[in-house]
C-alpha atoms as a PDB file:
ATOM      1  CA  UNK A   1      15.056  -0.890  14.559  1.00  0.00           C
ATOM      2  CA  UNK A   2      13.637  -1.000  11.440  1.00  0.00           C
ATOM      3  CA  UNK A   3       9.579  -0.711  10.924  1.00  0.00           C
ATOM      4  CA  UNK A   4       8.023  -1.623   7.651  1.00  0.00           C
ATOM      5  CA  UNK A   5       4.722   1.084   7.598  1.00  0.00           C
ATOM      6  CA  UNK A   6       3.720  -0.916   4.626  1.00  0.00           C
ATOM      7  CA  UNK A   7       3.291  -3.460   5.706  1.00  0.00           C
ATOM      8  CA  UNK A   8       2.020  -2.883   9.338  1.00  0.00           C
ATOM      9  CA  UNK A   9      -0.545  -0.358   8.095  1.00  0.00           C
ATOM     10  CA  UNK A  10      -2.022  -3.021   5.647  1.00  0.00           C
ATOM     11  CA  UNK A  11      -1.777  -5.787   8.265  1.00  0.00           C
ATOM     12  CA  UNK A  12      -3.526  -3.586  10.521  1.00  0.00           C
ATOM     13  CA  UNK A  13      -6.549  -3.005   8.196  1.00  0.00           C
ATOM     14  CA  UNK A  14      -6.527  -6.605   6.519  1.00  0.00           C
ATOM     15  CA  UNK A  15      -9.398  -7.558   8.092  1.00  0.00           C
ATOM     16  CA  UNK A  16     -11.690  -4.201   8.907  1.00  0.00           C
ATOM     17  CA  UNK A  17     -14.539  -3.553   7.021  1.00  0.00           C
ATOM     18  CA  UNK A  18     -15.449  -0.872   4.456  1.00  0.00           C
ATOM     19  CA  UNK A  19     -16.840   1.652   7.120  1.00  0.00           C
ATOM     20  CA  UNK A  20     -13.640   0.768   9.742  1.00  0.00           C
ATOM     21  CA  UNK A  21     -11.618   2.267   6.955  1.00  0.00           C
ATOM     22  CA  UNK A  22     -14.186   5.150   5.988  1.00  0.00           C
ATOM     23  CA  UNK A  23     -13.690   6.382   9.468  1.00  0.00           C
ATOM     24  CA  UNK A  24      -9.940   5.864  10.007  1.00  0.00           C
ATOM     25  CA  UNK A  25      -9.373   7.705   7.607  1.00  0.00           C
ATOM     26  CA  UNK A  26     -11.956  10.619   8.886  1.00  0.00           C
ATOM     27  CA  UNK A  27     -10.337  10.640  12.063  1.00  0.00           C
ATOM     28  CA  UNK A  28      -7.298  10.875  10.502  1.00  0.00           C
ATOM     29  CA  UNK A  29      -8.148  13.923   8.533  1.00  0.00           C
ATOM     30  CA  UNK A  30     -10.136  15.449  11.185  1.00  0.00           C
ATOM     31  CA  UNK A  31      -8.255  15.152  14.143  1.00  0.00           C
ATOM     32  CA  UNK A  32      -4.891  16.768  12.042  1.00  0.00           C
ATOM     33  CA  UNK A  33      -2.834  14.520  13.733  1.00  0.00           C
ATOM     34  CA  UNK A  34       0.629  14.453  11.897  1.00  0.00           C
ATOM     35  CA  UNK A  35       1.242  10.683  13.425  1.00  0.00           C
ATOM     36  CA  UNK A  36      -1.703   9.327  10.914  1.00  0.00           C
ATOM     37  CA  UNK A  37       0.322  10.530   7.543  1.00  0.00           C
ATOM     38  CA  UNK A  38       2.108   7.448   7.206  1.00  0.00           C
ATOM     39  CA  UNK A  39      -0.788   5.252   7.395  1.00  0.00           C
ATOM     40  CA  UNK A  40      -3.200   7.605   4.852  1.00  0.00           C
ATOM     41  CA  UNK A  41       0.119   7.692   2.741  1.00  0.00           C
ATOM     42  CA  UNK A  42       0.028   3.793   2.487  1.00  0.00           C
ATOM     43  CA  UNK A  43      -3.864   3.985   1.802  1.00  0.00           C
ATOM     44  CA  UNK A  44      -2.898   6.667  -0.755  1.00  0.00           C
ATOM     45  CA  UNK A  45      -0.367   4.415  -2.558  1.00  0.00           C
ATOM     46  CA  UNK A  46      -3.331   1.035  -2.956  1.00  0.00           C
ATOM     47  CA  UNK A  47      -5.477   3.585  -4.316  1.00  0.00           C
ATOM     48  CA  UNK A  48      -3.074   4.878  -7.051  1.00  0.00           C
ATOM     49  CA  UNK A  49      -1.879   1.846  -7.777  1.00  0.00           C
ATOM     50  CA  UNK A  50      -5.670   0.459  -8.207  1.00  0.00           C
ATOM     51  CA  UNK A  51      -6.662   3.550 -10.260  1.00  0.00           C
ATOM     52  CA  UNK A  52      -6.804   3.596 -13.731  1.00  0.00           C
ATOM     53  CA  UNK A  53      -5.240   6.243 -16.156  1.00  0.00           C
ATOM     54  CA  UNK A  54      -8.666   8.394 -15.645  1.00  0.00           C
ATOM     55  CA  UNK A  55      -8.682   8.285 -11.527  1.00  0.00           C
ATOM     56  CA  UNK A  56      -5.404   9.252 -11.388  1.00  0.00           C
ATOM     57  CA  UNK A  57      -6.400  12.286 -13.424  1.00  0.00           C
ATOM     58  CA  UNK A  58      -9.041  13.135 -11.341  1.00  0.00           C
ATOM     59  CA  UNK A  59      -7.239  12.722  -8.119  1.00  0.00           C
ATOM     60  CA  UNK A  60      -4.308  15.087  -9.595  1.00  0.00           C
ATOM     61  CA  UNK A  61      -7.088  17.422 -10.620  1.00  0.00           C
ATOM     62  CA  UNK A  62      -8.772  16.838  -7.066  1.00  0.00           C
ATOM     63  CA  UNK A  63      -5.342  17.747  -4.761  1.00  0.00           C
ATOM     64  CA  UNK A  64      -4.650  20.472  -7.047  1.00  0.00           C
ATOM     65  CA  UNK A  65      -7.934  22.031  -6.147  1.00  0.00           C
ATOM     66  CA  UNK A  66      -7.366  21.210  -2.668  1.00  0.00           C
ATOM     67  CA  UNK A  67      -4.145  23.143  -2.737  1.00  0.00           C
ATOM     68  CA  UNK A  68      -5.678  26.260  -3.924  1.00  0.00           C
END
């Protein structure tokens, strides 16, 4: 069986609002819950792909904090 996550995450999310997505993703990150890494992975990608030369410098500089 073969699943497209792509695809299903954005599907999924098409149609919720700016605050459905705010609190996925805090769930996701609060609740630790290793099944929700796909789907913030997908939300990950739009945003890096979306981001201009300067985001993506910030968001480097951002996880590397993060990882200290």
């Amino acid at each position: 069986m073969n699943i497209d996550i792509r695809n299903s995450i954005k599907n999924n999310f098409k149609k919720s609002n700016s605050n459905e997505i705010f609190e996925s993703i805090e769930n996701a990150v609060s609740d630790k819950d290793e099944i929700t890494l796909p789907g913030l992975g997908v939300f990950f990608e739009l945003l890096w792909k979306e981001a201009s030369n300067t985001e993506k410098n910030s968001i480097i500089e951002k996880i590397k904090k993060g990882l200290l």
